[in-house]
Protein backbone atom coordinates (compact mmCIF):
# COMPACT_ATOMS: atom_id res chain seq x y z
CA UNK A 1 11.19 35.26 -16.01
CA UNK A 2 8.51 34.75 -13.68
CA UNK A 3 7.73 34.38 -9.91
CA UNK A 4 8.74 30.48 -10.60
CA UNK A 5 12.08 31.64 -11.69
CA UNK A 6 12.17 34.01 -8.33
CA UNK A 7 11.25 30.79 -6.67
CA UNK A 8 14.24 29.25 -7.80
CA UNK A 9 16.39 31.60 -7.68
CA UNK A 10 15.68 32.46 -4.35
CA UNK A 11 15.18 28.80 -2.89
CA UNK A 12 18.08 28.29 -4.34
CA UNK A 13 20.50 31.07 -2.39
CA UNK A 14 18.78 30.69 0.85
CA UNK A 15 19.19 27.21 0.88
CA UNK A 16 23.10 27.90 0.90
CA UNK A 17 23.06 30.58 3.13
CA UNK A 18 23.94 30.50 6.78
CA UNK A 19 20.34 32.12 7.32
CA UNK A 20 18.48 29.66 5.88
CA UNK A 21 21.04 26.33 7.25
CA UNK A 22 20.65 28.48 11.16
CA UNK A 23 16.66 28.15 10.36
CA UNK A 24 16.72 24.55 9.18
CA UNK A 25 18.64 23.70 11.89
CA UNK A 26 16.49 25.52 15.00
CA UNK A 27 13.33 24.09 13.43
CA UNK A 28 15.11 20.68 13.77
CA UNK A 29 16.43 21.16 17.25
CA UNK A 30 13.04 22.38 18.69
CA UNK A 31 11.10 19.36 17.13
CA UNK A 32 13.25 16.55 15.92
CA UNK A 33 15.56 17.21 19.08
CA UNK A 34 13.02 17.28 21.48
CA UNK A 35 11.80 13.37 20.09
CA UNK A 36 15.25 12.16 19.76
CA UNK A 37 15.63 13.16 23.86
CA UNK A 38 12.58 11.25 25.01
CA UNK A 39 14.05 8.43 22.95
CA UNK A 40 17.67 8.41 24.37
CA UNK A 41 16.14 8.96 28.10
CA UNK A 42 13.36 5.91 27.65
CA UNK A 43 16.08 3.26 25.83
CA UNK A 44 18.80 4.33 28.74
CA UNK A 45 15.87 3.31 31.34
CA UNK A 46 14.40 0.30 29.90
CA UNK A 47 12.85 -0.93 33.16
CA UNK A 48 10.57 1.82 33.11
CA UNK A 49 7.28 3.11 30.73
CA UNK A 50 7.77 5.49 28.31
CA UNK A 51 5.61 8.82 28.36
CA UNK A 52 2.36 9.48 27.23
CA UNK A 53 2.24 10.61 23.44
CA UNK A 54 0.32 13.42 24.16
CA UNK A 55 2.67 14.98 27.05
CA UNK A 56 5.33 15.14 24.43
CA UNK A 57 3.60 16.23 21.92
CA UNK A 58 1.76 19.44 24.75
CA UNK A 59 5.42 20.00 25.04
CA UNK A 60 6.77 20.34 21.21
CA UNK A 61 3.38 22.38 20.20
CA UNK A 62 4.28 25.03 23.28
CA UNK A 63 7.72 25.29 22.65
CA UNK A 64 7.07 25.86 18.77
CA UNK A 65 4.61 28.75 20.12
CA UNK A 66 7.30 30.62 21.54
CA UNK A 67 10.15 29.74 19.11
CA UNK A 68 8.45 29.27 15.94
CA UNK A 69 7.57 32.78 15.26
CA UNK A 70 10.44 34.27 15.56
CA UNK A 71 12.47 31.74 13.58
CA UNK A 72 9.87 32.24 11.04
CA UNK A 73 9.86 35.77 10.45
CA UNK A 74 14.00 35.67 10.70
CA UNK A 75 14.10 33.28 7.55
CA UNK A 76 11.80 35.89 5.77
CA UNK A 77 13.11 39.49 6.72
CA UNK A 78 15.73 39.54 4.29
CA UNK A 79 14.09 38.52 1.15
CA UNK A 80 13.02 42.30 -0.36
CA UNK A 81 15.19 44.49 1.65
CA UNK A 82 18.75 42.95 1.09
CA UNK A 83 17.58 43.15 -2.77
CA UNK A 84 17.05 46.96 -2.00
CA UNK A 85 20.25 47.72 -0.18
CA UNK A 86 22.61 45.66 -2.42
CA UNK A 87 20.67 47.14 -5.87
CA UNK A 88 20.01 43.60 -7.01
CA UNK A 89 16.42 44.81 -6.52
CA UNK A 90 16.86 46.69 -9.81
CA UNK A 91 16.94 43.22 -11.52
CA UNK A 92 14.79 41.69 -9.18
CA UNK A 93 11.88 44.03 -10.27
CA UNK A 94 13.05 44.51 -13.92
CA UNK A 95 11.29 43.19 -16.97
CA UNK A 96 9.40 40.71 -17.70
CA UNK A 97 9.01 40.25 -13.62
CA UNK A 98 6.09 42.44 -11.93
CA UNK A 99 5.40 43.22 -8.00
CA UNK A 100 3.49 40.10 -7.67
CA UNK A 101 6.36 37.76 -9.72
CA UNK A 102 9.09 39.25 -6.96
CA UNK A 103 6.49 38.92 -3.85
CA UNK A 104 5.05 35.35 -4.53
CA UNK A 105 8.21 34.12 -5.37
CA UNK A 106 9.91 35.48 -2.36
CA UNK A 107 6.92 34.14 -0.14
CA UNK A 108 6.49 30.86 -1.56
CA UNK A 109 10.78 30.15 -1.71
CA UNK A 110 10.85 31.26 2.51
CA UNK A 111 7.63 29.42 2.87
CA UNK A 112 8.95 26.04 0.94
CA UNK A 113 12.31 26.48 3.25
CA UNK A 114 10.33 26.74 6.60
CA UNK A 115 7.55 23.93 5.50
CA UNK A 116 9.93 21.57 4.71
CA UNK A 117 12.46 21.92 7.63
CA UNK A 118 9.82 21.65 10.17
CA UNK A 119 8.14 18.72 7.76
CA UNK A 120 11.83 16.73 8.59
CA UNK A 121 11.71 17.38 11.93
CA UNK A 122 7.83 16.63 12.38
CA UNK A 123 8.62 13.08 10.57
CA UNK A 124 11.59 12.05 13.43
CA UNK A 125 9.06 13.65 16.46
CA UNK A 126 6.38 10.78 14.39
CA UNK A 127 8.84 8.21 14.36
CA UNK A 128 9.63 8.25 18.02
CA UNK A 129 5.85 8.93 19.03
CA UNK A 130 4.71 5.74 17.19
CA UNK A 131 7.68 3.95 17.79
CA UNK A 132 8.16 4.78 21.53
CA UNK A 133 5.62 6.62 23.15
CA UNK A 134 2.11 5.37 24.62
CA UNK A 135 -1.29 5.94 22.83
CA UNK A 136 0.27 7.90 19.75
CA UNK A 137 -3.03 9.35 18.44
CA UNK A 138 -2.37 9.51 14.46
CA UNK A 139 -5.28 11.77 13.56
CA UNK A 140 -4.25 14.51 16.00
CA UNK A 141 -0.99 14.02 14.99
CA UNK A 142 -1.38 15.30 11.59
CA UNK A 143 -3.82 17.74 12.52
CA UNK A 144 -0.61 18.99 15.08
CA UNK A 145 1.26 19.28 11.39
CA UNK A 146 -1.29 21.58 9.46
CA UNK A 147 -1.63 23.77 12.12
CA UNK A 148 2.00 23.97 13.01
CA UNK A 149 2.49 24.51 9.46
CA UNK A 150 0.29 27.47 8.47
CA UNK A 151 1.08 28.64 11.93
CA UNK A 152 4.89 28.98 10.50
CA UNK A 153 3.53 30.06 7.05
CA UNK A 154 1.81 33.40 8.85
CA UNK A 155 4.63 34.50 10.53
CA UNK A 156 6.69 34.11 7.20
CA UNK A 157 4.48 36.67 5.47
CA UNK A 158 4.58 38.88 8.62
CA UNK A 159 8.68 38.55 7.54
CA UNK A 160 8.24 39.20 4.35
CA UNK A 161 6.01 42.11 4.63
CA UNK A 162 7.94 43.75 6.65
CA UNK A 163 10.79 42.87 4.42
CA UNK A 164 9.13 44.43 1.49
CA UNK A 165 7.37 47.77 3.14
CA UNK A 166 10.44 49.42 5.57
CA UNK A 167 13.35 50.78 4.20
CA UNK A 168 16.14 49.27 5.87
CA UNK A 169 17.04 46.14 7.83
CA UNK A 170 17.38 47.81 10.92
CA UNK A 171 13.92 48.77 10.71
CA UNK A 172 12.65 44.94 9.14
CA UNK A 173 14.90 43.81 12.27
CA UNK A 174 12.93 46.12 15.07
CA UNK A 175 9.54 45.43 13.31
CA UNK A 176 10.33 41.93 13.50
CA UNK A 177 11.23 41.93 17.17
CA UNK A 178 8.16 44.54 17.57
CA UNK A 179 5.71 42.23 16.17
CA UNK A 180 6.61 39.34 18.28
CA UNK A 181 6.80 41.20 21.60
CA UNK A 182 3.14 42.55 20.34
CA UNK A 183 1.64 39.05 20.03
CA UNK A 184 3.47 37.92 23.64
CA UNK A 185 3.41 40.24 25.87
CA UNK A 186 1.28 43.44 24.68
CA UNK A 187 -1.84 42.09 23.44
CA UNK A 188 -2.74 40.42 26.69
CA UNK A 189 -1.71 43.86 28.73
CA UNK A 190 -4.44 45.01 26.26
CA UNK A 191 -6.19 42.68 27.14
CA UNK A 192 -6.29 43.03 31.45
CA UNK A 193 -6.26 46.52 30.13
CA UNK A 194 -9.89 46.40 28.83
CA UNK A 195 -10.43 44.58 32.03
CA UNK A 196 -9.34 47.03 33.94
CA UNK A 197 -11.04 50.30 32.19
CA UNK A 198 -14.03 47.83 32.18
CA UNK A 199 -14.68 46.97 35.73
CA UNK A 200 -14.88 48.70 39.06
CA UNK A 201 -12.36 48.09 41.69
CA UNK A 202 -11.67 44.69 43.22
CA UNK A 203 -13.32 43.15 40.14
CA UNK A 204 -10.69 42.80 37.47
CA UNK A 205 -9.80 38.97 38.44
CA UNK A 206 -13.56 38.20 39.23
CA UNK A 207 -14.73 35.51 37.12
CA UNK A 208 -16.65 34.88 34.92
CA UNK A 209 -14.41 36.97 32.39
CA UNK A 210 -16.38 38.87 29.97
CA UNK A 211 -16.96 37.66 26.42
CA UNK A 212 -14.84 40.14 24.69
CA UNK A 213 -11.81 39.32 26.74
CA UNK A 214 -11.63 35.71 24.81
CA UNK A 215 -12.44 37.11 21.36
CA UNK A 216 -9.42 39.69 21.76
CA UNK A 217 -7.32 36.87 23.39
CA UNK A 218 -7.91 34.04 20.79
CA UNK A 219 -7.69 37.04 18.10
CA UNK A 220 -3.71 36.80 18.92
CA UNK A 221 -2.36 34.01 16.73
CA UNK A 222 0.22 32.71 19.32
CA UNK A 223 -3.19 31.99 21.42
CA UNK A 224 -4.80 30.76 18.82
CA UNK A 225 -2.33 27.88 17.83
CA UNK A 226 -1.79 27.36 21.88
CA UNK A 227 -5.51 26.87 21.83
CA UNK A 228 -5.11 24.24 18.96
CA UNK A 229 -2.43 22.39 20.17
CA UNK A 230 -4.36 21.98 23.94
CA UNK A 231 -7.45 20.84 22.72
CA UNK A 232 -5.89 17.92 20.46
CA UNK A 233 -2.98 17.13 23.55
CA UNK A 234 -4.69 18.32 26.59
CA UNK A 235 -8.76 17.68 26.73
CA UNK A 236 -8.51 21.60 26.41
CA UNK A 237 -7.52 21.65 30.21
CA UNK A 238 -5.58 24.36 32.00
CA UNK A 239 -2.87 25.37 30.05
CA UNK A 240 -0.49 27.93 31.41
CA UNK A 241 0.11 29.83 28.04
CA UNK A 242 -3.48 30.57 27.53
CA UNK A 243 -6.55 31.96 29.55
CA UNK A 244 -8.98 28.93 29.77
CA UNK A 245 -12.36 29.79 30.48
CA UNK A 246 -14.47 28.92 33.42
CA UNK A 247 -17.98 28.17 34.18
CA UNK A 248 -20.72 29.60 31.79
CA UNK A 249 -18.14 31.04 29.66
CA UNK A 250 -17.49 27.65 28.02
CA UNK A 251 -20.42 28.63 25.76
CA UNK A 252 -18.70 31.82 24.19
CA UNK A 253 -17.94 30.99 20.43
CA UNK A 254 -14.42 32.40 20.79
CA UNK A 255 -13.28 29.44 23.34
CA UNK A 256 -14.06 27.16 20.57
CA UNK A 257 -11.94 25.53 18.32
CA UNK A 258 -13.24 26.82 14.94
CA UNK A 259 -12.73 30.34 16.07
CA UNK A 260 -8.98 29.56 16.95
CA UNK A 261 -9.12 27.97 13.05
CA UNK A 262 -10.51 30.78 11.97
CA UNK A 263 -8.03 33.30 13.53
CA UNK A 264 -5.00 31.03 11.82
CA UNK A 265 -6.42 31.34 8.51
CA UNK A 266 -7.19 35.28 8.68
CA UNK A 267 -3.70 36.25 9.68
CA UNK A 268 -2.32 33.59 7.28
CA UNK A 269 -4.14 34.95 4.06
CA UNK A 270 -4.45 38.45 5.16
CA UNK A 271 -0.90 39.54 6.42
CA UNK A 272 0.79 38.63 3.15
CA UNK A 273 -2.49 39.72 1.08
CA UNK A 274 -1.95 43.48 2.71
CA UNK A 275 1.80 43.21 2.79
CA UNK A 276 1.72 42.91 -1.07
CA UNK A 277 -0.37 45.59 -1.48
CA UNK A 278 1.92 47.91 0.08
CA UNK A 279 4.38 46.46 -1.57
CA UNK A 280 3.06 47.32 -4.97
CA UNK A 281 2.77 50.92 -4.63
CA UNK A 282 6.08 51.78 -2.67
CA UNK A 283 8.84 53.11 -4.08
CA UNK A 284 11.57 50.99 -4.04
CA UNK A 285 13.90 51.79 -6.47
């Protein structure tokens, strides 16, 4: 037994469960469902032009920004801890499986589940944009798909190491709901907060903002894949969900893109990387 037989084993309840159809299904609704709309409201009104690819797709990237990490992290809480309260975990963690068989198994079955069920609904929101919409753009397409992808992926390992480091799912639930409230609304009170400690009265809107202010922003992941999705939809224009920068600021190196890349990729290795280690030295049993 191995963490390909935790794969399967795993893949293989949460596929059946209501948890894993309710996340299938969301992922569906807020991509898929979106496309299918346009569609239906464009063949109903055939007189008229259909929108522009890349207002659609502006729309299905923010909306995954708010939805996607929560429905991420909700397909992931349960894998370790409902092992632990039900005593399966005994067997779970028994011989010839290690920490590391249990934990990549458990990451890469919620991972596979959450890939492929926004992979389906990615494929219908393609379908419509080359089928119906105007100057479909297939390059920024798929680069829409990796990053909304490994944008899902680091939320699952925030889910699962949560899942695998508290000790009950009350607490996996409120560190769930305590992680996404940090990445919405406290880290950019932080960030007006450093504004505010940093400059004298009547100066905290006053731009030029200082360079800090966008490292710390485009630090948060939700502002990093915002960031992402604006530049390959939006000419990196104003973009209510993110601070765009003004003036000489366009030269900082953390309003470019490869910074936002490079923000996606830390949390996405690093989150499960640490959540393992904990992991491997907790008692559990």
């Amino acid at each position: 037994m191995t963490w390909k037989t935790v794969l399967q084993d795993d893949l293989l309840g949460v596929r059946r469960s209501r948890l894993g159809q309710g996340v299938a299904a969301t992922m569906f609704a807020f991509t898929a469902g979106i496309a299918i709309l346009v569609a239906l409201a464009h063949f109903s009104s055939p007189g008229g032009d259909p929108p522009a690819f890349d207002t659609i797709m502006l729309l299905v990237g923010s909306l995954l920004s708010v939805i996607l990490p929560f429905i991420a992290m909700l397909g992931s809480y349960g894998a370790i801890i409902q092992e632990r309260e039900s005593g399966s975990v005994r067997f779970l963690l028994g011989l010839p499986n290690s920490r590391f068989d249990a934990y990549a198994g458990k990451y890469l079955s919620r991972s596979l589940l959450l890939s492929a069920a926004t992979a389906v609904g990615l494929l219908v929101v393609a379908a419509v944009g080359f089928g119906v919409l105007r100057e479909p753009d297939a390059v920024a397409f798929l680069l829409f798909g990796a990053a909304t992808v490994a944008f899902g992926l680091l939320f699952v390992g925030f889910g699962l190491a949560l899942s695998a480091t508290l000790d009950s799912e009350t607490q996996v639930t409120t560190g769930i709901i305590s992680t996404y409230v940090l990445f919405r609304g406290i880290w950019p009170v932080l960030q007006w907060g450093g504004l505010w400690f940093a400059r004298p009265d009547g100066e905290l809107g006053l731009r030029p903002y200082p360079e800090w202010y966008f490292y710390l922003g485009r630090l948060d992941p939700l502002n990093a894949y915002v960031k992402l999705v604006n530049v390959l939809f939006n000419d990196n224009q104003f973009h209510p969900l993110i601070t765009n920068p003004q003036g000489p600021e366009v030269d900082y190196l953390a309003v470019s893109t490869p910074y936002a890349v490079a923000a996606l990729v830390a949390w996405t290795v690093v989150v499960p990387v640490v959540g393992y280690l904990l992991f491997r030295d907790k008692d559990v049993l």
